[in-house]
Structures are given as structure tokens and as C-alpha cells.
C-alpha atoms as a PDB file:
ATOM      1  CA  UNK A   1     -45.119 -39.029  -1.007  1.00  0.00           C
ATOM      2  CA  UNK A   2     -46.294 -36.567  -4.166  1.00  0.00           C
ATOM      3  CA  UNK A   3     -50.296 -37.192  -4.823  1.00  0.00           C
ATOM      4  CA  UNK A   4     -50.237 -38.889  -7.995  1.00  0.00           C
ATOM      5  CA  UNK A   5     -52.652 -37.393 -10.625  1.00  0.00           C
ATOM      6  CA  UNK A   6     -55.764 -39.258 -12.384  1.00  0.00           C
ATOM      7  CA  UNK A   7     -56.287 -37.593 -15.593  1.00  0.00           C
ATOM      8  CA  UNK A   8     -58.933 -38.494 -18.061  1.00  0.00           C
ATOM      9  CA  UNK A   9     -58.214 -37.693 -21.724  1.00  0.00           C
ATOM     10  CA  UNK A  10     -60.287 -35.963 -24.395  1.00  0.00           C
ATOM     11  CA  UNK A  11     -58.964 -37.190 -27.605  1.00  0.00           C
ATOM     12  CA  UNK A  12     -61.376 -35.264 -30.466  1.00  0.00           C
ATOM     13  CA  UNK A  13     -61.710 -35.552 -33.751  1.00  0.00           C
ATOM     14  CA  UNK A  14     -64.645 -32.664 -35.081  1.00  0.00           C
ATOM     15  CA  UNK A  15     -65.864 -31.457 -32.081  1.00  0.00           C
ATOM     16  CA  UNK A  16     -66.385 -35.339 -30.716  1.00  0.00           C
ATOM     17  CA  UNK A  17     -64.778 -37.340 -28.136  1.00  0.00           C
ATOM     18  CA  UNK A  18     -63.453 -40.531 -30.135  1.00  0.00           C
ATOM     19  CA  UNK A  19     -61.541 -43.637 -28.857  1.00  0.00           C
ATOM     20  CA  UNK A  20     -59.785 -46.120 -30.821  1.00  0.00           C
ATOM     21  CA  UNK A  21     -56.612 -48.969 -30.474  1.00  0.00           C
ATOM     22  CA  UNK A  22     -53.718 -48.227 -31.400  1.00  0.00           C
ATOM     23  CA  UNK A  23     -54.710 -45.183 -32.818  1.00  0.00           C
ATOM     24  CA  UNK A  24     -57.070 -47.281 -35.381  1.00  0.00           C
ATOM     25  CA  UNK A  25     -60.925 -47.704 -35.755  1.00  0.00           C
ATOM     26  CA  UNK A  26     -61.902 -44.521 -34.133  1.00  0.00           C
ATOM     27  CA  UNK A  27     -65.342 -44.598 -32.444  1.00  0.00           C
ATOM     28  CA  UNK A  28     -67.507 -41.893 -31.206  1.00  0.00           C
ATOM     29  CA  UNK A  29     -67.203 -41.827 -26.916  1.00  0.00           C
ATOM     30  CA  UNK A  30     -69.383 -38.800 -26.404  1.00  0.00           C
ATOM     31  CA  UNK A  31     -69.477 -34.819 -26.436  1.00  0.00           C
ATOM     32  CA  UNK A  32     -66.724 -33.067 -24.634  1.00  0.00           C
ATOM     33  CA  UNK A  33     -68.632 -30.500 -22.959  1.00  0.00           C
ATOM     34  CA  UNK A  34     -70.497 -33.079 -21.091  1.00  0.00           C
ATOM     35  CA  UNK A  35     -67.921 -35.419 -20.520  1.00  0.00           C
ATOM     36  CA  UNK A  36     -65.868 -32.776 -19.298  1.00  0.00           C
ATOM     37  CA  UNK A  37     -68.318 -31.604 -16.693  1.00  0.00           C
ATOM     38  CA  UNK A  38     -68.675 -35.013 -15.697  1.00  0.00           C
ATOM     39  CA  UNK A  39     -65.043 -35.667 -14.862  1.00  0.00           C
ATOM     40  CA  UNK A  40     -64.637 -32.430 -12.520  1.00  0.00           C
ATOM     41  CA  UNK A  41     -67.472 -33.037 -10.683  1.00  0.00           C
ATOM     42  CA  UNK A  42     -66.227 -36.713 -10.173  1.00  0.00           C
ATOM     43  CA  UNK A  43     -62.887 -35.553  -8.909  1.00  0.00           C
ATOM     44  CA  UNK A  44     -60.231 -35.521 -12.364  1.00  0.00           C
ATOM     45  CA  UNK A  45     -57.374 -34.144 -10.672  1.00  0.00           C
ATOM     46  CA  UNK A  46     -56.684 -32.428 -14.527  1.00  0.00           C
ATOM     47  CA  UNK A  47     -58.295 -32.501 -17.805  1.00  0.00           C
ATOM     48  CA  UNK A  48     -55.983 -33.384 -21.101  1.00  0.00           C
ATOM     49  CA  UNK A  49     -58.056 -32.415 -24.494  1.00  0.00           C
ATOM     50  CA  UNK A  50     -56.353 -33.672 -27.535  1.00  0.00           C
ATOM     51  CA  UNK A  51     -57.680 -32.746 -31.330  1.00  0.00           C
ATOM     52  CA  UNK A  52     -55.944 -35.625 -32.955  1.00  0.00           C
ATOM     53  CA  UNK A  53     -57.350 -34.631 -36.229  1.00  0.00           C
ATOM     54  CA  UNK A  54     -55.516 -30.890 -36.174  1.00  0.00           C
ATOM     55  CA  UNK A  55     -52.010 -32.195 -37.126  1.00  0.00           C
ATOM     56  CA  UNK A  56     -52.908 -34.311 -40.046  1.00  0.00           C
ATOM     57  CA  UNK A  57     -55.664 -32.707 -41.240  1.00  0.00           C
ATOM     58  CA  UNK A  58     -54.371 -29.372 -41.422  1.00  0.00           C
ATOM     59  CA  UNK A  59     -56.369 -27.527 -39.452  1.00  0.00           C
ATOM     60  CA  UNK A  60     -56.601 -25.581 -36.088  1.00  0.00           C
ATOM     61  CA  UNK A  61     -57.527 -26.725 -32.996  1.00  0.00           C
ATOM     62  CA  UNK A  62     -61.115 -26.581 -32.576  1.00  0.00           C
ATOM     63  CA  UNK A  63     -60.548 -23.385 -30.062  1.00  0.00           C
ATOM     64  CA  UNK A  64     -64.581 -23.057 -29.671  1.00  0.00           C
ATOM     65  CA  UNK A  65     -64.526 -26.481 -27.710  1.00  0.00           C
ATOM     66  CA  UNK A  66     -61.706 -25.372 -26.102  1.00  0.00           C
ATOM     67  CA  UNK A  67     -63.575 -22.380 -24.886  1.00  0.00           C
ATOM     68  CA  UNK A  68     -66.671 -24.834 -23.843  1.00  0.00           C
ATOM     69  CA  UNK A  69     -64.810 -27.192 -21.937  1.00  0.00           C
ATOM     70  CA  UNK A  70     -62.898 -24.590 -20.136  1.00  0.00           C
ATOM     71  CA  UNK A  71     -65.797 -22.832 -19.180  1.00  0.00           C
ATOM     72  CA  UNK A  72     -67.302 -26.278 -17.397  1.00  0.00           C
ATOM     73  CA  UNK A  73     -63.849 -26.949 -15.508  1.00  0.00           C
ATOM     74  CA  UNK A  74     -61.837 -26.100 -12.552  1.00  0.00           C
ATOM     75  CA  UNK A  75     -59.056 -27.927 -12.323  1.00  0.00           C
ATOM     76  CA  UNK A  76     -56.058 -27.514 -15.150  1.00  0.00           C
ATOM     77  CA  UNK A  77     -56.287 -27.832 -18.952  1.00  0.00           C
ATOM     78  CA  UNK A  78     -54.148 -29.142 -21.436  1.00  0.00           C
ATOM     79  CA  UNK A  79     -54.553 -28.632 -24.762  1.00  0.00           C
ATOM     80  CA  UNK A  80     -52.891 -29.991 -27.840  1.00  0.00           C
ATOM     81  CA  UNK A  81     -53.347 -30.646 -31.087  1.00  0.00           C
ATOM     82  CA  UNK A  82     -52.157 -28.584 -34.031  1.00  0.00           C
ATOM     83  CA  UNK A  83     -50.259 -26.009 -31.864  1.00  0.00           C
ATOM     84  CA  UNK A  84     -47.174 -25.069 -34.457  1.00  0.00           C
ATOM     85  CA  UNK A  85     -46.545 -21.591 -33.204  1.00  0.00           C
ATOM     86  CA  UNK A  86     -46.194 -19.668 -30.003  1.00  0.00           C
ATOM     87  CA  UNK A  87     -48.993 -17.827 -31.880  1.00  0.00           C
ATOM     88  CA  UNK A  88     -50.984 -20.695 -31.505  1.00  0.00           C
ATOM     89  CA  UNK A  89     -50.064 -21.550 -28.109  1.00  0.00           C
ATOM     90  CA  UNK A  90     -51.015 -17.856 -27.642  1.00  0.00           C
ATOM     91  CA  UNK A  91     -54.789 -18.340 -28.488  1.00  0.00           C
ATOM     92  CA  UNK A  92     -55.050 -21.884 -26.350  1.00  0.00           C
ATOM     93  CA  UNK A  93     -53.953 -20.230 -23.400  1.00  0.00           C
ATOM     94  CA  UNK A  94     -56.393 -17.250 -24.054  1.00  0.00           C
ATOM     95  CA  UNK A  95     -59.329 -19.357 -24.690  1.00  0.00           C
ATOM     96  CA  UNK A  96     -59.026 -21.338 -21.361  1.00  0.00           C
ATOM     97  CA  UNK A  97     -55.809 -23.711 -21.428  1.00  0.00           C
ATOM     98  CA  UNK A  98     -53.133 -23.963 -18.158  1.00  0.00           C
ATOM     99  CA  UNK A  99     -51.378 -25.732 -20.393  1.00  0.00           C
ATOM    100  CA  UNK A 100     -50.207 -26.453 -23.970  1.00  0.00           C
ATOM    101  CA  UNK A 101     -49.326 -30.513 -25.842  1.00  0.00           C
ATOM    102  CA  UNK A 102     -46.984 -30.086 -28.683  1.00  0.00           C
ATOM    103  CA  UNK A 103     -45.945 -33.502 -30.689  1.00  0.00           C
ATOM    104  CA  UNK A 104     -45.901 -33.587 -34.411  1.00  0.00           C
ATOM    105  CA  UNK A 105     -44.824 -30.017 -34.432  1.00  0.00           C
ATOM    106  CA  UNK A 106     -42.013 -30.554 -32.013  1.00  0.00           C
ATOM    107  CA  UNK A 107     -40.149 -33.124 -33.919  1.00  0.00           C
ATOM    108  CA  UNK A 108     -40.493 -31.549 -36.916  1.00  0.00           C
ATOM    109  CA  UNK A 109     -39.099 -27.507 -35.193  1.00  0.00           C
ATOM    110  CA  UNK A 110     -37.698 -28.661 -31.197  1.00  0.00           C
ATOM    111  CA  UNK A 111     -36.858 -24.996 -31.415  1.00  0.00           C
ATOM    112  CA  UNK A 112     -40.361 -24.935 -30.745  1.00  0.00           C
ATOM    113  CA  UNK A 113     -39.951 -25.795 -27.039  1.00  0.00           C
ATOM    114  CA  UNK A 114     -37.770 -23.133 -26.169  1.00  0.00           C
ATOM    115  CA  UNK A 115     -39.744 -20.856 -27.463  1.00  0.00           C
ATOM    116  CA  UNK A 116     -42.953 -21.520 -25.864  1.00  0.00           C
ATOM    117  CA  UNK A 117     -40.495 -21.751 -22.862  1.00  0.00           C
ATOM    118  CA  UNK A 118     -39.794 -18.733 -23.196  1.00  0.00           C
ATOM    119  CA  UNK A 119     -43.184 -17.265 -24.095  1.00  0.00           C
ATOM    120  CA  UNK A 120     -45.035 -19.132 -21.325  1.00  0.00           C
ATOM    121  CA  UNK A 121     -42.612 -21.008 -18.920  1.00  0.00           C
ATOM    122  CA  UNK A 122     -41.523 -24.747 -18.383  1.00  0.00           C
ATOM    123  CA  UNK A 123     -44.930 -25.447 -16.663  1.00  0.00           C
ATOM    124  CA  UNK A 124     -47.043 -24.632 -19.729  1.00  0.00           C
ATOM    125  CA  UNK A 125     -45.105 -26.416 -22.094  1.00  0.00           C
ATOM    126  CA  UNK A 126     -45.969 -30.573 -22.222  1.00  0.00           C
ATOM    127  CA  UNK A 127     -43.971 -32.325 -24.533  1.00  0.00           C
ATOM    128  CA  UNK A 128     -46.701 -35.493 -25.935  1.00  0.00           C
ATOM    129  CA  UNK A 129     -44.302 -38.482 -27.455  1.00  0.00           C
ATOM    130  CA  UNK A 130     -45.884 -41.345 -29.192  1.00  0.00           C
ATOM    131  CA  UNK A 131     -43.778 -44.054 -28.725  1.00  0.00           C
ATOM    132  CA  UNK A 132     -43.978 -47.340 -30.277  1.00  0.00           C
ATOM    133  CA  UNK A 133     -41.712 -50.509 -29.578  1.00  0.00           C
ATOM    134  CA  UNK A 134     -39.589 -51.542 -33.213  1.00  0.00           C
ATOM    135  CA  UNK A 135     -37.344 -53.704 -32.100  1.00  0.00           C
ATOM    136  CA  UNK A 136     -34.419 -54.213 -30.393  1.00  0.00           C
ATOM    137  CA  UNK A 137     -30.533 -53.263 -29.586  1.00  0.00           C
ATOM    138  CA  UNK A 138     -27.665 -54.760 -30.135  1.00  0.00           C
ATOM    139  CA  UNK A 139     -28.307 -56.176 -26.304  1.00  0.00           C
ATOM    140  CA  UNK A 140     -31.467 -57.011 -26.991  1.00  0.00           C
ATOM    141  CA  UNK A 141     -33.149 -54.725 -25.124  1.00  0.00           C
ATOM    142  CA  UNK A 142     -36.006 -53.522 -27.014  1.00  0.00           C
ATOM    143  CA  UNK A 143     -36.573 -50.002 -28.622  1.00  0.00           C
ATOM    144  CA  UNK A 144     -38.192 -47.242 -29.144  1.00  0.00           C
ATOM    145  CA  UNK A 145     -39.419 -44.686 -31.822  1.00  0.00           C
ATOM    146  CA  UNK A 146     -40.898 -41.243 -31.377  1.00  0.00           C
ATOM    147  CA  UNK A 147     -43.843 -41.287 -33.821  1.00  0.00           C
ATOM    148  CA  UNK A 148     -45.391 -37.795 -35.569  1.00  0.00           C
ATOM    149  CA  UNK A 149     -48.941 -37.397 -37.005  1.00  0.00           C
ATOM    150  CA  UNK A 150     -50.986 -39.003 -34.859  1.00  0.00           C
ATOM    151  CA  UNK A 151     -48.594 -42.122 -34.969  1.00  0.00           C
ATOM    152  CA  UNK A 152     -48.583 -42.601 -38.911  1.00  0.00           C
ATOM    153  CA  UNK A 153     -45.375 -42.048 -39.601  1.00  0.00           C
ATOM    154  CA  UNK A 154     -41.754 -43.584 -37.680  1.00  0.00           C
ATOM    155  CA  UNK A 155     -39.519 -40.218 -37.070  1.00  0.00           C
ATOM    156  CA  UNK A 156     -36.755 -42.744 -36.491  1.00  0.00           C
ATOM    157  CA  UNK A 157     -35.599 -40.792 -33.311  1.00  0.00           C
ATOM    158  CA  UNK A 158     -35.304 -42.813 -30.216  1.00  0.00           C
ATOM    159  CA  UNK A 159     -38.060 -42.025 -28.384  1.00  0.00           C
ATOM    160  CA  UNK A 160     -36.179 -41.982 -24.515  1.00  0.00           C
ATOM    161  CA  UNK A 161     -33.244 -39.849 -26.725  1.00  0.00           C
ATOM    162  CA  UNK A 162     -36.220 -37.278 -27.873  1.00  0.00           C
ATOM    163  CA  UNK A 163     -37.493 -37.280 -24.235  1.00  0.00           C
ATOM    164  CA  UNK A 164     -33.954 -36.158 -22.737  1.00  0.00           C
ATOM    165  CA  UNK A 165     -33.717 -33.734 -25.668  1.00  0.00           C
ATOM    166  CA  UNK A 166     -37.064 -32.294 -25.257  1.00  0.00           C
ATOM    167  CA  UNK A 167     -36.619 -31.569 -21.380  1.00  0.00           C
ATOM    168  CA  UNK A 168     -33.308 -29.485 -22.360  1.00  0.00           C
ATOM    169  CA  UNK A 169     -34.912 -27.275 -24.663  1.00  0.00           C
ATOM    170  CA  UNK A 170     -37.927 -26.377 -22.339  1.00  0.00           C
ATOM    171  CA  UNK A 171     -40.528 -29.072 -22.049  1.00  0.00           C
ATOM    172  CA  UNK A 172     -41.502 -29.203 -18.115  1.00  0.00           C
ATOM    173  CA  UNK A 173     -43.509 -32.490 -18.216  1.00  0.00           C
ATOM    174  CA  UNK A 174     -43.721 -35.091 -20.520  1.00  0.00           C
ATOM    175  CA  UNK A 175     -46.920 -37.678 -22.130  1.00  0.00           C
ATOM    176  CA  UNK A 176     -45.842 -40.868 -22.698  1.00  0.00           C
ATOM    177  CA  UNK A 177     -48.137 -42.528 -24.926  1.00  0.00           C
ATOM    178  CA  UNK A 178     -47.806 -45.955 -25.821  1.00  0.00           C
ATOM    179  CA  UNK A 179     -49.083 -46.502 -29.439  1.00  0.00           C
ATOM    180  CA  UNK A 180     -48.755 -50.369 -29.495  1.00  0.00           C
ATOM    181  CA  UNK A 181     -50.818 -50.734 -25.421  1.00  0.00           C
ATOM    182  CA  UNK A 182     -53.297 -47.612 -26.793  1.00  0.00           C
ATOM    183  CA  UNK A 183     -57.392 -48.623 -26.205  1.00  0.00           C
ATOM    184  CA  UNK A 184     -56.205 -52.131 -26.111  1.00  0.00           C
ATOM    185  CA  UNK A 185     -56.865 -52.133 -22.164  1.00  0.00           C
ATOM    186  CA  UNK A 186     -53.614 -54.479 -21.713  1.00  0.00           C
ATOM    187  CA  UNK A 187     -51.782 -52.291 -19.199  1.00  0.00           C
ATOM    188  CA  UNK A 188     -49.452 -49.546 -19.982  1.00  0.00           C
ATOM    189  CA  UNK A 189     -46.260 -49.989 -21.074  1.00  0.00           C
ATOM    190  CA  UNK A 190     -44.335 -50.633 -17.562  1.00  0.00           C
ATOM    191  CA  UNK A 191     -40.711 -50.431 -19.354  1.00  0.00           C
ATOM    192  CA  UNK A 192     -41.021 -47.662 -21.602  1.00  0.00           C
ATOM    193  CA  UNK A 193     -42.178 -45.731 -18.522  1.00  0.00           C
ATOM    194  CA  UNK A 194     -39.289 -46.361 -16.284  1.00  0.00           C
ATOM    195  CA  UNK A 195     -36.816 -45.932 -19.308  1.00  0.00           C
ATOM    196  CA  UNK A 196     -38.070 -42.580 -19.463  1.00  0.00           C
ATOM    197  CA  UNK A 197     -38.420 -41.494 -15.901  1.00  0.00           C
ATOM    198  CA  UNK A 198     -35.199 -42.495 -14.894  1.00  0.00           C
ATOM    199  CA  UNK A 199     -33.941 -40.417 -17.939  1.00  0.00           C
ATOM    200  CA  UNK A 200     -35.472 -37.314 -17.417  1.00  0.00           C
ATOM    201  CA  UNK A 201     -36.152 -34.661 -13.966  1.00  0.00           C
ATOM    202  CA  UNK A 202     -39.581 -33.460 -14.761  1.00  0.00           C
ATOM    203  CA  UNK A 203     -43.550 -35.238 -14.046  1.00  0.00           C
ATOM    204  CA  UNK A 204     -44.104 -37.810 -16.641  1.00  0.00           C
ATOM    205  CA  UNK A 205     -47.775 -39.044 -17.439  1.00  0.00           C
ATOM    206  CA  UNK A 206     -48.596 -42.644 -18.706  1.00  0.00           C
ATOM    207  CA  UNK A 207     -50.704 -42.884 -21.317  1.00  0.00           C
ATOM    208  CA  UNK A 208     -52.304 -46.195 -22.884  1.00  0.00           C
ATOM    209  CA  UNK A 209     -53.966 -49.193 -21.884  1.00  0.00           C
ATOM    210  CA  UNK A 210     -55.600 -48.788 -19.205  1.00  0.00           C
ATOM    211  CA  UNK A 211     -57.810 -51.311 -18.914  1.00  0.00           C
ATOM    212  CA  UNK A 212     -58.513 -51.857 -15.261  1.00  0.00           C
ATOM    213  CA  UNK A 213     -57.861 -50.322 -12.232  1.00  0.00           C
ATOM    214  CA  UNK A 214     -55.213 -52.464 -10.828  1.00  0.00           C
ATOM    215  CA  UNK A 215     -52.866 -51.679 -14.177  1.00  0.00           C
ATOM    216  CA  UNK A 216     -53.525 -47.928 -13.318  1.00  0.00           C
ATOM    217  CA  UNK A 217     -52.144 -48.719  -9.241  1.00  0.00           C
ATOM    218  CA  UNK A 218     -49.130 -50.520 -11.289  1.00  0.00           C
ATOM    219  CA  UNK A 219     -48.151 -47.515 -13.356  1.00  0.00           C
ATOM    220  CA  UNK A 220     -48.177 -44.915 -10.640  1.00  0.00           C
ATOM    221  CA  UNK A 221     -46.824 -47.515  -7.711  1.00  0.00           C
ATOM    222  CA  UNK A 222     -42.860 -46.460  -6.930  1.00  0.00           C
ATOM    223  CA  UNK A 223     -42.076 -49.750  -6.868  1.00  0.00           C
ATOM    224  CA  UNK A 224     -39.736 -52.355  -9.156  1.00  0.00           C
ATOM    225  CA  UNK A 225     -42.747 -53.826 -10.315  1.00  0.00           C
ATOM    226  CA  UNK A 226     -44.410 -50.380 -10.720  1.00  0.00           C
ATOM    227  CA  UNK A 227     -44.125 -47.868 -13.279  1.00  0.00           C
ATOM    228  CA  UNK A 228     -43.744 -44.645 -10.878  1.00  0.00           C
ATOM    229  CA  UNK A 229     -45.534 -42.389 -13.317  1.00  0.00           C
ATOM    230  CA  UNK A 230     -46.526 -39.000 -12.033  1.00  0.00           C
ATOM    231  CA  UNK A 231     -49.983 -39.426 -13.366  1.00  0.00           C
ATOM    232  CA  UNK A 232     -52.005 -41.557 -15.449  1.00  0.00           C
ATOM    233  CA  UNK A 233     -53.983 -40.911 -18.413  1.00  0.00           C
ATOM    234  CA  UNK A 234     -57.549 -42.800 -18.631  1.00  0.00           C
ATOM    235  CA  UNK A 235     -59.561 -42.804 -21.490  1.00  0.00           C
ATOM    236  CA  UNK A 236     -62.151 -45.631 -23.004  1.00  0.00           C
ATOM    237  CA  UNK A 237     -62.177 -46.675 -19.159  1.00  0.00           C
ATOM    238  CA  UNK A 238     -64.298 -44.142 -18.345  1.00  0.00           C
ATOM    239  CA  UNK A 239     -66.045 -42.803 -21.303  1.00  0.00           C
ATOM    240  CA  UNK A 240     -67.312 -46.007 -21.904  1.00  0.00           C
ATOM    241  CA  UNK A 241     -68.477 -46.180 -17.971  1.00  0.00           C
ATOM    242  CA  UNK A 242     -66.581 -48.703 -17.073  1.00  0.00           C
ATOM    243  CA  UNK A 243     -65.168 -47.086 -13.675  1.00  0.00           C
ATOM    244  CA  UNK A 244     -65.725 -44.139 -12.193  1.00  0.00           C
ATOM    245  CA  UNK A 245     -62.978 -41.496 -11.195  1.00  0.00           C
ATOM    246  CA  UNK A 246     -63.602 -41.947  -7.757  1.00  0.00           C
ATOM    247  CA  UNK A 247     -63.815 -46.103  -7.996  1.00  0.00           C
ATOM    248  CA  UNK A 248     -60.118 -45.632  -9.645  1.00  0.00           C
ATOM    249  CA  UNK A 249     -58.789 -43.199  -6.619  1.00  0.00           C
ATOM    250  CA  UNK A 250     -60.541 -45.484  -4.231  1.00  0.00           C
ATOM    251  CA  UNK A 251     -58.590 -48.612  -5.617  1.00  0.00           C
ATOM    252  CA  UNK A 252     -55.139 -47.491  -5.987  1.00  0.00           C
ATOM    253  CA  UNK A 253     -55.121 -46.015  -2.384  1.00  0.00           C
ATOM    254  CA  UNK A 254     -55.758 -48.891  -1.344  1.00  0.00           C
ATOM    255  CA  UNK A 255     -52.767 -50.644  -2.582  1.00  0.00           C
ATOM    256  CA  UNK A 256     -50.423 -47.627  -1.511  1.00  0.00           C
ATOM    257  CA  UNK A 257     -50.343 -44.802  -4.066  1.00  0.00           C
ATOM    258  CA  UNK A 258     -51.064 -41.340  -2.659  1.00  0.00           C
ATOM    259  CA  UNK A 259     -53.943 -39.420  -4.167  1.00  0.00           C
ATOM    260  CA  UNK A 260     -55.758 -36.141  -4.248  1.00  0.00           C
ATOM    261  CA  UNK A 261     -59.213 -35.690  -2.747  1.00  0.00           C
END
């Protein structure tokens, strides 16, 4: 069986680690230097870094931090957060990312993904969809929408469709995030993450709600109860102290997923 991967998230917001619920009420979690350095030393198999404020405010990501918290790690980097341009993929990779998150930008050029393709390879290039739940089908199953700007505004694209689509033009692993299970510690959202990971051929990561460590062994267990995510994102779990890295790893070996140490 694959090691599944543990991978705490950095969502920032000027220069600070901030957590919130459904992408509401953010509150400071800490600086990202330190809690970087924290997480490699505790065993974070890789590190995701997310300015959320770059694609609504305007601005670039905060490539300084970058440049911090790449110094202070050894295990991959993913970056994202106002990357519009291979350009700016360019300078993300230069100042210490393995990797580059593209969302807003995507849906609004999915040319985008080919190119950085293209520029980079598949394995650079993570496609980040915010998916929320509004409604649902003719057969009542429910649905989903891919969400831009930091989940303010409905795209109206189906979020598994968008998924599919984004793997054909170049995107070699997908984020799932869940806006409607984000910092509300509920559990992730189980059906939305076997929708897409029986739709597409490439690592998907859950992202949102982790709230304890058995809902993180659900996620990444292969089974029909399980959500057979590649990885799992963790956020307010651990910034907050809640669990440790290595209390998470611990746990969900023991109930059958396979892990790295």
C-alpha cells in the first residue's frame, strides 16, 4: 500500500498564519516561520503554504515568507496564492517552492495549467478546488460548485467536472477543499472525496474538517466507509495544539493506513 501523506497547512493572510470556518472569522494561529519549523521536526510528510489574501486582495504572494519557511524545511513545499502567471510560478519555485497551488486564477485562464505544465511539469502543478455542496440533481444526489476568491463567489462549474478538466490540461494532483466542513472540525467531506477520486488518475488531498484523529484515519482509509485520499490536510488541529503530527501518524496506523516515518 502507498504511504499516505499528513500535511499541515499554512493558510496566511499578512505574513500570519490565520484559521477560520468556512472561510469566515479569521483568527491569528501563529507565525509561519515557527510553525513551519515545528512541523518538520515533528515529522509533516509536506508543507502546503497558502496566502489566501493574494487573490482577492490583489497582491503577490508574500515571496519573503516564502523564502523563510523554505529555508526552515526539508520536506516539499507548496505554494499558492496569487500565482496568475508562469511568471509567477517562476519566482515561487525560485524562492524555495517544489510545488505551485493555482485556484482563482485557474478558473478564470485553465490555459493556465498547461502552461505551467509545460514550464514546470505535471508534478509542480496542484490544482486547489474549493468546493461547496448547493444542492442537488435531478436524482437527488447532491452537488457541487467550484468556488474562486477564496470561496466568495459560486463559478457555477461543477466542481468533480472542473476536477476531470483540470487533470487534462496539466494539473498532476489535486486539493480538495471542502468550504462548507472547513475549521468546523466535523470530518471531511467523505462523498465529495470519493466523487472525485474515482473521477480523476492523479493524488488527491482532503482538505477540511479535521477535527480529530479518527476523521483523518476515515479520509485516507481505502475502504467503503473511507475516503481513500492520498493525503490529508490538517490545520486548526495542530496550530491550536490539539494533536501532534506524530499522535495523528501514530493513530491512523493503528487502524490500517500506511504512513511515512
Amino acid at each position: 500500500m502507498q504511504a499516505k501523506r499528513i500535511i499541515p497547512c499554512l493558510d496566511v493572510d499578512d505574513g500570519r498564519v490565520v484559521k477560520g470556518v468556512q472561510f469566515q472569522g479569521l483568527q491569528d494561529a501563529g507565525d509561519p516561520v515557527e510553525l513551519a519549523r515545528r512541523y518538520n521536526q515533528d515529522g509533516a510528510d509536506e508543507l502546503t503554504f497558502l496566502d489566501i489574501g493574494a487573490s482577492y486582495k490583489s497582491r503577490a504572494t508574500l515571496l519573503e515568507v516564502v523564502r523563510a519557511v523554505a529555508a526552515e524545511v526539508f520536506i516539499p513545499l507548496c505554494v499558492g496564492g496569487g500565482i496568475r502567471q508562469v511568471e509567477d510560478m517562476r519566482e515561487a519555485m525560485n524562492a524555495g517552492a517544489d510545488k505551485v497551488s493555482v485556484c482563482t486564477s485557474a478558473l478564470q485562464n485553465p490555459e493556465l495549467l498547461r502552461d505551467m505544465a509545460r514550464a514546470y511539469g505535471s508534478q509542480c502543478v496542484v490544482l486547489s478546488i474549493d468546493a461547496k455542496r448547493v444542492g442537488e440533481d435531478a436524482h437527488g444526489q447532491p452537488r457541487w460548485h467550484a468556488f474562486s476568491h477564496g470561496g466568495r463567489t459560486d463559478t457555477g462549474w461543477d466542481a468533480i467536472a472542473w476536477a476531470v478538466q483540470g487533470v487534462q490540461l496539466g494539473a498532476g494532483e489535486l486539493l480538495l477543499n471542502s468550504i462548507d466542513a472547513d475549521g468546523t472540525g466535523a470530518g471531511y467531506d467523505l462523498a465529495l472525496t470519493r466523487l472525485v477520486l474515482a473521477a480523476v488518475p492523479v493524488p488527491v488531498i482532503a482538505s477540511g474538517g479535521a477535527g480529530t484523529v479518527e476523521q483523518i484515519a476515515q479520509v485516507l482509509l481505502p475502504t467503503e466507509e473511507g475516503g481513500n485520499a492520498d493525503a490529508a490536510l490538517v490545520a486548526s488541529l495542530l496550530h491550536f495544539g490539539k494533536k501532534s503530527i506524530g499522535e495523528i501518524k501514530r493513530y491512523v496506523e493503528s487502524k490500517g493506513v500506511c504512513v511515512r516515518w
